[in-house]
N, C-alpha and C. Protein backbone atom coordinates (compact mmCIF):
# COMPACT_ATOMS: atom_id res chain seq x y z
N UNK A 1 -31.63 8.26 -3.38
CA UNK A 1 -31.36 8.42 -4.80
C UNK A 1 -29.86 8.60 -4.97
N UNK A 2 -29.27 7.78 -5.80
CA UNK A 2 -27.55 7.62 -6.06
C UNK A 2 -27.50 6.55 -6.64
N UNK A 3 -25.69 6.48 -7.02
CA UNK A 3 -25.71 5.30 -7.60
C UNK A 3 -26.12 3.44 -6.97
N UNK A 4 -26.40 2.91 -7.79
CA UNK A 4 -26.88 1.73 -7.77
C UNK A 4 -26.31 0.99 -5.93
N UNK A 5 -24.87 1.40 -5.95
CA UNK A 5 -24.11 0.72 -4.89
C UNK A 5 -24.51 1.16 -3.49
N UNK A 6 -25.09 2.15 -3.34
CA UNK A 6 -25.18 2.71 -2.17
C UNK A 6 -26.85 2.39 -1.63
N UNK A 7 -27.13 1.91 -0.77
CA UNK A 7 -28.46 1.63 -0.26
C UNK A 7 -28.38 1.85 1.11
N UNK A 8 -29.74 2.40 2.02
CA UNK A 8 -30.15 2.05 3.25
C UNK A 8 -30.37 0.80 3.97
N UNK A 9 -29.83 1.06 5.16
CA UNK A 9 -29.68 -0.44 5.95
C UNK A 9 -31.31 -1.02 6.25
N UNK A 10 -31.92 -0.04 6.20
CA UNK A 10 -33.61 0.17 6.92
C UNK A 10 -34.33 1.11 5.69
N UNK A 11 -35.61 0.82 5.41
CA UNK A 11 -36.38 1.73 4.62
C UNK A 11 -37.57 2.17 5.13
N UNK A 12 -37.40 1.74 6.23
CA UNK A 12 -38.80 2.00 7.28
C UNK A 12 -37.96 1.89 9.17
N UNK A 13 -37.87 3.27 9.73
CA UNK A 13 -37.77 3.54 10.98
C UNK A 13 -38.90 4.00 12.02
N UNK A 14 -39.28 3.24 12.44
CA UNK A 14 -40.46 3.92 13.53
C UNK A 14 -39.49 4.54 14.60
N UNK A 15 -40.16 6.18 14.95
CA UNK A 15 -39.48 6.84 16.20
C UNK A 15 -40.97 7.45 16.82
N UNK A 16 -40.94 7.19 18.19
CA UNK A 16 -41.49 7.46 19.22
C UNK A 16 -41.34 9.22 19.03
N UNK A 17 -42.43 9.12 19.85
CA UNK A 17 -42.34 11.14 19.83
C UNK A 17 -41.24 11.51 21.34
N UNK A 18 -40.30 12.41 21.00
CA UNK A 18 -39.48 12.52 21.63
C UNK A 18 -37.99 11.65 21.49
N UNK A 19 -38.16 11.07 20.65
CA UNK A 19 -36.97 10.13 20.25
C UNK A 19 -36.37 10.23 19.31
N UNK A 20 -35.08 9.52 18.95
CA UNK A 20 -34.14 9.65 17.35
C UNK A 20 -34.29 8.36 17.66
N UNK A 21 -34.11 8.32 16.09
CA UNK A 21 -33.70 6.63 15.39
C UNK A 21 -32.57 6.79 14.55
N UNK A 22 -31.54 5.99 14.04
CA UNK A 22 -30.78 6.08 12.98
C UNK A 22 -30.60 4.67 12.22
N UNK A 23 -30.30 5.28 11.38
CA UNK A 23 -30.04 3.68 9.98
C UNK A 23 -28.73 3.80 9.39
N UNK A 24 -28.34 3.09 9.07
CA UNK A 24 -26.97 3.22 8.30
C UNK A 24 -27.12 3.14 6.67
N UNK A 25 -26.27 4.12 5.96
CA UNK A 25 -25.86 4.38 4.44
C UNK A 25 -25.13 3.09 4.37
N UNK A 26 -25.32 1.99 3.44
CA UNK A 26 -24.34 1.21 2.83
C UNK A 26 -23.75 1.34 1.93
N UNK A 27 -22.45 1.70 1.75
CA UNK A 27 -21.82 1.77 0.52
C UNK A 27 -20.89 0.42 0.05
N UNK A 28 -20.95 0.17 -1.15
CA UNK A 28 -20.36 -0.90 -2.14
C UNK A 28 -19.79 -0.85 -3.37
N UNK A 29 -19.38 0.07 -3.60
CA UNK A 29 -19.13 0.37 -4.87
C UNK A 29 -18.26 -0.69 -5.57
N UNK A 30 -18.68 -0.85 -6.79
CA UNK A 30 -17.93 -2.14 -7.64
C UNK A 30 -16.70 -2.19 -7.90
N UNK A 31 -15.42 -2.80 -8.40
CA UNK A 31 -14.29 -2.32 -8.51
C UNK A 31 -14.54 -2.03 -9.97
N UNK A 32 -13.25 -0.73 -9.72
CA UNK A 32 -13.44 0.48 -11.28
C UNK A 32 -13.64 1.19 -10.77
N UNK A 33 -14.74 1.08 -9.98
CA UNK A 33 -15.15 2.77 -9.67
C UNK A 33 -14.67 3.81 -9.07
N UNK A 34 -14.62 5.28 -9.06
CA UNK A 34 -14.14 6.20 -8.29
C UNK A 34 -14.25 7.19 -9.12
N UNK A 35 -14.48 8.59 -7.77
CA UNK A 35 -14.49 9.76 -7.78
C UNK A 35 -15.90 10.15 -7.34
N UNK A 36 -16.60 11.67 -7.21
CA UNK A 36 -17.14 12.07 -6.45
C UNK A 36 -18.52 11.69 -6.77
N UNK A 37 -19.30 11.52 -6.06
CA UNK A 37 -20.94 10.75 -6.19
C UNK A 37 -21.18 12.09 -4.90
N UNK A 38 -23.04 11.52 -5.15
CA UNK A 38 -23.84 12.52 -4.05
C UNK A 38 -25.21 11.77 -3.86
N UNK A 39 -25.68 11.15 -2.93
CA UNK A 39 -26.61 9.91 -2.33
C UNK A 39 -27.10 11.36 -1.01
N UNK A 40 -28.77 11.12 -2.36
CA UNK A 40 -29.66 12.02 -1.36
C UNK A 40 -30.70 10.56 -0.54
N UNK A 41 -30.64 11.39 0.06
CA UNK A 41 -31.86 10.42 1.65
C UNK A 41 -32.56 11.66 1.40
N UNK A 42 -33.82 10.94 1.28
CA UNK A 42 -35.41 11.20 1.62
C UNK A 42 -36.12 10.46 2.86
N UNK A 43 -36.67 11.73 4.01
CA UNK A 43 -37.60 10.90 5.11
C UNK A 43 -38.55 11.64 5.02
N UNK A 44 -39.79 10.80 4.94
CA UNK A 44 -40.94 11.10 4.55
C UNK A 44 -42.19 10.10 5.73
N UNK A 45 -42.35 10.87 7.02
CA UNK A 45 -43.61 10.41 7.42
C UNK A 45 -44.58 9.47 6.78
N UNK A 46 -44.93 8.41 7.61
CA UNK A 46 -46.25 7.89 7.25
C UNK A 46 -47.24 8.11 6.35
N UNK A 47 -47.56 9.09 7.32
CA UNK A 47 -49.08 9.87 6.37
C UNK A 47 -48.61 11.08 5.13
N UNK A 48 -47.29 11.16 5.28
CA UNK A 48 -46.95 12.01 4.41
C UNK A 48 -46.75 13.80 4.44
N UNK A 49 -46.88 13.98 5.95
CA UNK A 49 -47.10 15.42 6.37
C UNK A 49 -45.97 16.24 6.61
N UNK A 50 -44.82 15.51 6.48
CA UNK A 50 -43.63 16.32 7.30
C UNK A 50 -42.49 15.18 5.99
N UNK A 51 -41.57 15.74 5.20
CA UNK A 51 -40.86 15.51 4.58
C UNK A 51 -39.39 16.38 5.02
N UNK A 52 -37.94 15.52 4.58
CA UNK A 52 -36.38 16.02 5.37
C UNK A 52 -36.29 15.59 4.13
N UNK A 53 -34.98 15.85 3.16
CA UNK A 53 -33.92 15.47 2.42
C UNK A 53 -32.69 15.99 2.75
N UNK A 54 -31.70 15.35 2.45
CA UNK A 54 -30.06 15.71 3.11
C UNK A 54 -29.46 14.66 2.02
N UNK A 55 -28.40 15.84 1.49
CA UNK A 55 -27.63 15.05 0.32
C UNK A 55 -25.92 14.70 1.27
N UNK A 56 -25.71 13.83 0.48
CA UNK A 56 -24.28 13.25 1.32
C UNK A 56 -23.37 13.11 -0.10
N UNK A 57 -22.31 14.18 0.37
CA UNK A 57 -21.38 13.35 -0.53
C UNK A 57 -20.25 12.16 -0.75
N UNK A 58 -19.99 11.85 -1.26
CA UNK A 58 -18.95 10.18 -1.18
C UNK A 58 -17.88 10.22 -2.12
N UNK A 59 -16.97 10.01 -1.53
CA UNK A 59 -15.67 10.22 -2.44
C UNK A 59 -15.12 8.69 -2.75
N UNK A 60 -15.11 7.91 -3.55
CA UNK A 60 -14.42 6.87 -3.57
C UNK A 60 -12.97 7.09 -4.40
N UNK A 61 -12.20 6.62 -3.66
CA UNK A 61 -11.06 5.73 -3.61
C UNK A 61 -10.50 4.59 -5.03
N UNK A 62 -9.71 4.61 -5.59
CA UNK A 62 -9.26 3.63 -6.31
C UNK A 62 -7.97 3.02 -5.28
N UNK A 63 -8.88 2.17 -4.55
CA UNK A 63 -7.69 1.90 -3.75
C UNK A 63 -6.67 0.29 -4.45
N UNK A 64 -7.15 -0.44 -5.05
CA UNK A 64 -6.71 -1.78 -5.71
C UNK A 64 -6.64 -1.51 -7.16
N UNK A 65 -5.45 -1.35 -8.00
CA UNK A 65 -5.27 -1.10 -9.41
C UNK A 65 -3.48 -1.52 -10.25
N UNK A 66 -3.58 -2.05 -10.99
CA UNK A 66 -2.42 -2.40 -11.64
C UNK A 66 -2.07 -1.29 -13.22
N UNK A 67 -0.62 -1.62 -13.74
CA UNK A 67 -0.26 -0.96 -14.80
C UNK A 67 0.47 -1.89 -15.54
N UNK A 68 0.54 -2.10 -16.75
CA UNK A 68 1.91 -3.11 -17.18
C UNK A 68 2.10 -2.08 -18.85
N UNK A 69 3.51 -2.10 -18.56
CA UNK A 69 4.24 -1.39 -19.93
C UNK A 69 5.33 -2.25 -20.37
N UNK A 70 4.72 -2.59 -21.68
CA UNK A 70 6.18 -3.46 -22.57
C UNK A 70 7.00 -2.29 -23.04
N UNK A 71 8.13 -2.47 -23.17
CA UNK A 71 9.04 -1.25 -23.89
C UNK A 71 8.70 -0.92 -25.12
N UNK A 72 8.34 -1.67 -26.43
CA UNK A 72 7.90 -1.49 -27.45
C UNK A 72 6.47 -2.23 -27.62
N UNK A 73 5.89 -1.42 -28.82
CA UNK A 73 4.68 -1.80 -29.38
C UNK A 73 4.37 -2.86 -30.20
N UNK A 74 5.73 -3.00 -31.00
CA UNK A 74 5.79 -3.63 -32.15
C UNK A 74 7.37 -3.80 -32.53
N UNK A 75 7.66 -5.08 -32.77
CA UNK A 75 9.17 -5.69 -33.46
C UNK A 75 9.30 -6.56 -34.33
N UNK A 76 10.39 -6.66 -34.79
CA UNK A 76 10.53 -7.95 -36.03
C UNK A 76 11.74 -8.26 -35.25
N UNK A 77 11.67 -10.33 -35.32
CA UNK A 77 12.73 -10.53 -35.00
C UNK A 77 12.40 -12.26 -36.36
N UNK A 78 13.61 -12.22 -35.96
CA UNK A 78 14.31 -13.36 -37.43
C UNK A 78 14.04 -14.76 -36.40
N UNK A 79 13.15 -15.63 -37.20
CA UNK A 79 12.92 -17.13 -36.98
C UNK A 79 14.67 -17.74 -36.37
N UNK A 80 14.45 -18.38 -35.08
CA UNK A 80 15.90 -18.86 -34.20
C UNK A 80 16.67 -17.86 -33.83
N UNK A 81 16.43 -16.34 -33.83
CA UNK A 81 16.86 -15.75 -33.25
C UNK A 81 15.73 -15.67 -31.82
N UNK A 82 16.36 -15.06 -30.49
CA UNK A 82 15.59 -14.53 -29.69
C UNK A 82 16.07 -12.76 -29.23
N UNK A 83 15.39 -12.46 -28.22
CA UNK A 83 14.88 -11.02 -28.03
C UNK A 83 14.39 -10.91 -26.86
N UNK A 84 14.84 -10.22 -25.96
CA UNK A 84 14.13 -9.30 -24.44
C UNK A 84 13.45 -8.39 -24.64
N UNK A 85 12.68 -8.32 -24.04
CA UNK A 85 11.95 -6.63 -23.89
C UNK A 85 11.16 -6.30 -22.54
N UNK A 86 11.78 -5.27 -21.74
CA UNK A 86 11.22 -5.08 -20.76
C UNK A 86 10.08 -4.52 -20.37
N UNK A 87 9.40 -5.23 -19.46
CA UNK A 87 8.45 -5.17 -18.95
C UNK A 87 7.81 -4.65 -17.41
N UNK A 88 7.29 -3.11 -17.49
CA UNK A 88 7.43 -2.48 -16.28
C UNK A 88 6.01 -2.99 -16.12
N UNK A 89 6.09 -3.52 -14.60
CA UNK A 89 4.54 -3.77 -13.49
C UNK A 89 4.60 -3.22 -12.26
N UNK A 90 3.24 -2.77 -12.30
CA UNK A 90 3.45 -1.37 -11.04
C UNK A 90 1.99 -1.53 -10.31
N UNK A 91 2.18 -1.16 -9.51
CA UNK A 91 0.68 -0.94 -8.33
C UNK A 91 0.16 0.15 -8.03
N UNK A 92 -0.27 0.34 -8.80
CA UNK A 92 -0.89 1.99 -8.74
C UNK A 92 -2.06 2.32 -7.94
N UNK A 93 -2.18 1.09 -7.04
CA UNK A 93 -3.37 1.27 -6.04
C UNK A 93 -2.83 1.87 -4.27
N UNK A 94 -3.50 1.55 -3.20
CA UNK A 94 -3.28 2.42 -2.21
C UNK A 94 -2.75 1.14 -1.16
N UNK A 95 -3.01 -0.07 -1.63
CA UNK A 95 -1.99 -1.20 -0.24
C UNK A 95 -1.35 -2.24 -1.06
N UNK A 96 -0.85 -2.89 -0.80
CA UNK A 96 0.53 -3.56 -0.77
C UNK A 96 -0.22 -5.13 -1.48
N UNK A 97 0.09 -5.78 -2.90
CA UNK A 97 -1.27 -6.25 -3.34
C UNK A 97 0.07 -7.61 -3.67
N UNK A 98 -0.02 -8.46 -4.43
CA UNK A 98 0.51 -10.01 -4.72
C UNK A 98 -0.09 -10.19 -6.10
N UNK A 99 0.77 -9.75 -7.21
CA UNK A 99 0.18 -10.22 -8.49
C UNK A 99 0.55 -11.27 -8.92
N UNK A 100 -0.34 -11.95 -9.94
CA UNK A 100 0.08 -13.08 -11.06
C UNK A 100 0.32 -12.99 -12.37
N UNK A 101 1.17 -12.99 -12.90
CA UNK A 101 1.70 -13.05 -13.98
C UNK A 101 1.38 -14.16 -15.58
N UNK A 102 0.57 -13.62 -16.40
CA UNK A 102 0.63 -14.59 -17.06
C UNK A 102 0.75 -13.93 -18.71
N UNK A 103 0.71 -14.78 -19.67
CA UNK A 103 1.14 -14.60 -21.38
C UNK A 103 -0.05 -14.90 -22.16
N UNK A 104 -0.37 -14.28 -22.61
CA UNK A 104 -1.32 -14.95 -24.12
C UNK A 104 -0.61 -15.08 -25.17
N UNK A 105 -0.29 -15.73 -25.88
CA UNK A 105 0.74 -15.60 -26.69
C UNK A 105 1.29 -16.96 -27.44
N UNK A 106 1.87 -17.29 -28.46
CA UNK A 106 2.62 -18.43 -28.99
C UNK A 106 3.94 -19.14 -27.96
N UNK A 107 3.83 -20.46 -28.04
CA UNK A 107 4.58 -20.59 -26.84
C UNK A 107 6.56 -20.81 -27.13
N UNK A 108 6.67 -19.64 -27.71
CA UNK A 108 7.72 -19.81 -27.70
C UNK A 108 7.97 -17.64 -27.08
N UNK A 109 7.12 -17.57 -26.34
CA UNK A 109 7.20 -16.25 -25.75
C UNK A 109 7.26 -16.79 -24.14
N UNK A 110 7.81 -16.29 -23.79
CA UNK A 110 8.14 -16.69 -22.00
C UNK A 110 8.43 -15.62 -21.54
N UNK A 111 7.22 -15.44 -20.00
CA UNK A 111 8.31 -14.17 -18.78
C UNK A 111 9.25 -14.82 -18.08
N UNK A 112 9.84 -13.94 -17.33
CA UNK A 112 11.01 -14.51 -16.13
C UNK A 112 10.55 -14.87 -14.63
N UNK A 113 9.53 -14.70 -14.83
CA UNK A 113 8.58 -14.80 -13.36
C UNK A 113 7.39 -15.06 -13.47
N UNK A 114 6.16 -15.38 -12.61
CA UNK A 114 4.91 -15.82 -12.56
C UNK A 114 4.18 -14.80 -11.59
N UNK A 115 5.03 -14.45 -10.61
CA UNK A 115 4.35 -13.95 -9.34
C UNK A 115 5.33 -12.55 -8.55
N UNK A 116 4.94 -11.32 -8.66
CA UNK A 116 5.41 -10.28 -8.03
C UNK A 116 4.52 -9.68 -6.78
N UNK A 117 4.84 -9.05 -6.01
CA UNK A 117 4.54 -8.30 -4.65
C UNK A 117 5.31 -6.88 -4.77
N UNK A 118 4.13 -6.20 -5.03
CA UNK A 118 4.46 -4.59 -4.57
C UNK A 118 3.96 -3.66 -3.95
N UNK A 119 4.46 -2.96 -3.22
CA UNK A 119 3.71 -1.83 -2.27
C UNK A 119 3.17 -0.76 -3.30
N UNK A 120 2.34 -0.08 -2.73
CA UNK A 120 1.94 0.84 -3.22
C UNK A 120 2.66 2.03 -4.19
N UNK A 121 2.30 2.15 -5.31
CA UNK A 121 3.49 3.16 -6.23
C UNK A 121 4.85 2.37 -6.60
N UNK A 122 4.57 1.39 -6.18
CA UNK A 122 5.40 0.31 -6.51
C UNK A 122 6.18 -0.33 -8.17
N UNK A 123 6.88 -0.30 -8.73
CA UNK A 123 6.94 -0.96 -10.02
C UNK A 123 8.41 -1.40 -9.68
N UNK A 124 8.25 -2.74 -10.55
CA UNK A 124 9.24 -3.81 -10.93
C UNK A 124 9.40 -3.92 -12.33
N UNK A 125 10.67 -4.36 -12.66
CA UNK A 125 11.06 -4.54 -14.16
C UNK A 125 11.45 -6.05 -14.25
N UNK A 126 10.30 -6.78 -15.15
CA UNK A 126 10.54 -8.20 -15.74
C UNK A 126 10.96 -8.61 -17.24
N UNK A 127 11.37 -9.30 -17.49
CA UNK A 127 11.62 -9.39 -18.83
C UNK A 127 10.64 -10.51 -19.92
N UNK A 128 10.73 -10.24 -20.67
CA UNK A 128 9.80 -10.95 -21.65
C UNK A 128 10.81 -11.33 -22.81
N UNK A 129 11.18 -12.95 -23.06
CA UNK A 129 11.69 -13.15 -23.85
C UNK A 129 10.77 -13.68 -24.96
N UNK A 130 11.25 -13.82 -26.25
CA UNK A 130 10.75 -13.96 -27.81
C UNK A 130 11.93 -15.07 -28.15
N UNK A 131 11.80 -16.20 -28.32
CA UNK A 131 12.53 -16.87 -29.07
C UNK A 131 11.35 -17.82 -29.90
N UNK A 132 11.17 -17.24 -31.26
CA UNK A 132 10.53 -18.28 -32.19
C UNK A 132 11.32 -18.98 -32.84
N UNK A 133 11.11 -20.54 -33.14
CA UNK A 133 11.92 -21.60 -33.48
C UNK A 133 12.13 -21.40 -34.98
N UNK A 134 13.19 -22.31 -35.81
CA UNK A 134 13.10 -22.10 -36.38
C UNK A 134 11.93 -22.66 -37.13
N UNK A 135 11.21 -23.34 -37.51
CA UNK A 135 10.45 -23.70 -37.96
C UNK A 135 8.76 -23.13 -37.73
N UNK A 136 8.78 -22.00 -37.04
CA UNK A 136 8.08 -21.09 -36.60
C UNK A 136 7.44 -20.47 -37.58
N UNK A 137 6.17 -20.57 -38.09
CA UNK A 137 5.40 -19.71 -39.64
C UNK A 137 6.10 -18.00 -39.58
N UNK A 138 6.36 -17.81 -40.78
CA UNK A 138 6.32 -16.66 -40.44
C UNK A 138 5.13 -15.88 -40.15
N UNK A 139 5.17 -14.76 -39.72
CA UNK A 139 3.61 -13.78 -39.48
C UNK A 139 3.47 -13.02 -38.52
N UNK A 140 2.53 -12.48 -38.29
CA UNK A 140 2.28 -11.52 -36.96
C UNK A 140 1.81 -12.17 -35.83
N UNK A 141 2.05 -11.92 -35.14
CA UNK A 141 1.76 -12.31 -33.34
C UNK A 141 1.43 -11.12 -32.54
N UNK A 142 0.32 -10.91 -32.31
CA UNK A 142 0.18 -10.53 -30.58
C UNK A 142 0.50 -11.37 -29.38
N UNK A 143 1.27 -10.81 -28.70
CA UNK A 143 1.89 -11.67 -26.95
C UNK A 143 1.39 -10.43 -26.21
N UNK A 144 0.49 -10.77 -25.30
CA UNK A 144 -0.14 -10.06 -24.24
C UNK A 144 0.43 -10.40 -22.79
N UNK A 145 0.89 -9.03 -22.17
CA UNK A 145 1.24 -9.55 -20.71
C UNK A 145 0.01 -9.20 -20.00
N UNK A 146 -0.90 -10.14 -19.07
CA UNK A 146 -1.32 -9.93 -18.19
C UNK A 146 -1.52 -9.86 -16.84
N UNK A 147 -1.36 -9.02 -15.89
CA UNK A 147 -1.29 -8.94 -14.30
C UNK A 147 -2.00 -8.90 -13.98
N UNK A 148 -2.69 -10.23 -12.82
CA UNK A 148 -4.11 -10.17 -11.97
C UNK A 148 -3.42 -10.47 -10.47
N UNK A 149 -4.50 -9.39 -9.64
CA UNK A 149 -4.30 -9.56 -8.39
C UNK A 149 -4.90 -11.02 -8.07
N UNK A 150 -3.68 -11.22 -7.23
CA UNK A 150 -4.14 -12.76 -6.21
C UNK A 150 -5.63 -12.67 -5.14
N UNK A 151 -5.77 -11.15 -4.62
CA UNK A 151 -6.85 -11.33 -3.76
C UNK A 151 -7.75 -11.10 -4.33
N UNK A 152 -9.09 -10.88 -3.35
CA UNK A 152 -10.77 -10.77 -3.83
C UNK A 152 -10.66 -9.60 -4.67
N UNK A 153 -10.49 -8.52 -5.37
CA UNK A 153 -10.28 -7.70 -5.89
C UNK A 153 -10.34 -7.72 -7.42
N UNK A 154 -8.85 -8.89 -7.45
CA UNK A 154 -9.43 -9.85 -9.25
C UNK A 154 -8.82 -8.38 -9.76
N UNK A 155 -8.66 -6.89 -9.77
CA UNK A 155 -8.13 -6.39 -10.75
C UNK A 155 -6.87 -6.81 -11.49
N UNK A 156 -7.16 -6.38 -12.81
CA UNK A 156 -6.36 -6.70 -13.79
C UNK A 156 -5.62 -5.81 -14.23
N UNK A 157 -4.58 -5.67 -15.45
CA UNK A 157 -4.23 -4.51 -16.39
C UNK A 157 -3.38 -5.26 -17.29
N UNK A 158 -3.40 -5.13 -18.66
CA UNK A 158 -2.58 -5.61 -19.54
C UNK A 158 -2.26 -4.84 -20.72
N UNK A 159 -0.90 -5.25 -21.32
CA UNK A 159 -0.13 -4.33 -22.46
C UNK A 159 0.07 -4.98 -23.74
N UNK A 160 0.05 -5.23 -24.81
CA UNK A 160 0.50 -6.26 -25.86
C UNK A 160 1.60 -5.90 -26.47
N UNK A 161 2.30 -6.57 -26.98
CA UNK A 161 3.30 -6.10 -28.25
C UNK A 161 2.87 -7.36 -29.62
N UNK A 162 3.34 -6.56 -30.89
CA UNK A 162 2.78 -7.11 -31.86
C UNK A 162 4.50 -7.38 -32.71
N UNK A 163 4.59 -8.61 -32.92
CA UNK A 163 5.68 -9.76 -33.23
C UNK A 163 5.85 -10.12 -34.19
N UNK A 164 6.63 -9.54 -35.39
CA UNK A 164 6.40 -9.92 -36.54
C UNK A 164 7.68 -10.82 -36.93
N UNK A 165 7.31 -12.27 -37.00
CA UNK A 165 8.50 -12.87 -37.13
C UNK A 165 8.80 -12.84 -39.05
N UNK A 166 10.28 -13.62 -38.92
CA UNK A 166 10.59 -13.71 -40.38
C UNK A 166 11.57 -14.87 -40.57
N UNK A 167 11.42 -15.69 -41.64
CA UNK A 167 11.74 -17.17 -41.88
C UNK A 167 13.56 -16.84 -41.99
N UNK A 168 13.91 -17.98 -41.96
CA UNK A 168 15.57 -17.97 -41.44
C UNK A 168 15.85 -17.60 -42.88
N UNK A 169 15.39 -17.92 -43.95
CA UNK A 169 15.89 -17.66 -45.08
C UNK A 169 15.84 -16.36 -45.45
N UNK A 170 14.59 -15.80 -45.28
CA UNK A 170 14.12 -14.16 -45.70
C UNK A 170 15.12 -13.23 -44.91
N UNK A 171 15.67 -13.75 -43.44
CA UNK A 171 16.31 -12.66 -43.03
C UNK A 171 17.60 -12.94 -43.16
N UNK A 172 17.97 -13.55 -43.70
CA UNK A 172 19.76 -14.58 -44.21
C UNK A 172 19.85 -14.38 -45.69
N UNK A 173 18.64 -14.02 -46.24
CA UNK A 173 18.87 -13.92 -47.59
C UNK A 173 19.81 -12.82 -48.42
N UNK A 174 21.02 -13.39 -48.78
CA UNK A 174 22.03 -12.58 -49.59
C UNK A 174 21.48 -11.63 -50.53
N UNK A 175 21.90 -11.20 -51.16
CA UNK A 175 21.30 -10.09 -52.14
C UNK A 175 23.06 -9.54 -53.49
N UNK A 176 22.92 -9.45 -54.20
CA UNK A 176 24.03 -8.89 -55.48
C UNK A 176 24.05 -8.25 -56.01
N UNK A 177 24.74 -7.14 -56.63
CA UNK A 177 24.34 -6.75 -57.47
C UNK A 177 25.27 -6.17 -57.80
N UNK A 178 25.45 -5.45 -59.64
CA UNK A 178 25.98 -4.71 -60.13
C UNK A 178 25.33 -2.96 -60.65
N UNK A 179 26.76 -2.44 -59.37
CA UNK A 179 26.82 -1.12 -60.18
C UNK A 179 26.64 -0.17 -61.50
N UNK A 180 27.45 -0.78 -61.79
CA UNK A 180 27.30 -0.16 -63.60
C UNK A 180 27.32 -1.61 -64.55
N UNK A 181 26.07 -1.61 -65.10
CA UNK A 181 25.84 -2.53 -66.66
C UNK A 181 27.30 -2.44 -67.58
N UNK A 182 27.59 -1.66 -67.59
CA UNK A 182 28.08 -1.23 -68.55
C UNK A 182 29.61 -0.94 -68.35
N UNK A 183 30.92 -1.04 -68.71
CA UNK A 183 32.37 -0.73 -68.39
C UNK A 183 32.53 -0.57 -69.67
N UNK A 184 34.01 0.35 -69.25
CA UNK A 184 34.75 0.42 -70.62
C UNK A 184 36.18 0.06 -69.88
N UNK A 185 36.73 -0.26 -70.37
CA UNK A 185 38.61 -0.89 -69.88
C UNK A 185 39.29 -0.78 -71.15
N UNK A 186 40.48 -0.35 -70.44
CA UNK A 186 41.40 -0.08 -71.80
C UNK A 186 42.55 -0.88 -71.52
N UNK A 187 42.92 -1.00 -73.09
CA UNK A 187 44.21 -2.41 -72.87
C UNK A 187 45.17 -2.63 -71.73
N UNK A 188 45.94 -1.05 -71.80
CA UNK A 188 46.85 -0.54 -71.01
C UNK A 188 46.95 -0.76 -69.13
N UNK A 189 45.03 -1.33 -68.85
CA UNK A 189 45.01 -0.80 -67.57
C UNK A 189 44.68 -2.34 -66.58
């Protein structure tokens, strides 16, 4: 009795009188998972006359895990202008992993790289540029960075920032005005 991942190698051991037998606990736990579990074994005779339970505890490990932090949440930048914003990716797992780098996003958002390698506790700083054209609608954008491990593992982690562009005119647009309606001036001055 435990979680789903953990099963017996054998569910039936015949032992001779005078003898041990043993079976092996399989553990599998899915990725995500971790922290403390408790996988009781029940042995229960044949006929049912003589019953053992023994609880085991299991500590799992987050040993394979990523982080990604854009510097900001949210920006406005002006149609043909562009914009950096850094982008921290880190390995917050326990060995030395090979990520891939990729964008969801309008394609006038680009990283500086595709592919990083970091050891454990590891983080690198990439950049994420924003150049929308001019002819670019104005509006909101989500650009998502996402980091997936290259090996069997497949963990992920991703951050968004939300992009609010603005037309070349709206952010170029002059503006005038007068102070006072109203003057008085005298001949003299």
């Amino acid at each position: 009795d435990g979680p789903s991942w953990a099963s017996l190698e054998n569910n039936r051991v015949e032992i001779s009188k005078g003898t041990s037998a043993s079976t092996n606990l399989v553990l599998n736990p899915d990725y995500g998972v971790e922290g403390d579990m408790q996988v009781l074994i029940s042995i229960i005779t044949e006929k049912g006359s003589f019953e053992s339970k023994n609880t085991i505890s299991v500590h799992v490990d987050k040993c394979y895990a990523s982080a990604v932090d854009i510097e900001k949440d949210f920006d406005k930048i002006c149609n043909s202008l562009s914009s950096k914003y850094g982008v921290v990716i880190k390995n917050t797992g326990k060995y030395d992993q090979e990520f891939s780098l990729s964008l969801i996003g309008p394609e006038w958002s680009s990283l500086d790289t595709s592919r990083v390698t970091l050891g454990p506790d590891e983080e690198q700083l990439i950049n994420l540029e924003i150049s929308p054209g001019f002819d670019a609608p104005a509006g909101d954008y989500d650009i998502t960075v996402r980091v997936e491990a290259l090996d069997t593992s497949k963990v992920f982690a991703e951050d968004t920032i939300k992009i609010s562009t603005i037309s070349r005119e709206e952010c170029y647009q002059p503006s005038i005005g007068i102070k006072n309606k109203e003057v008085s001036v005298y001949y003299d001055s």
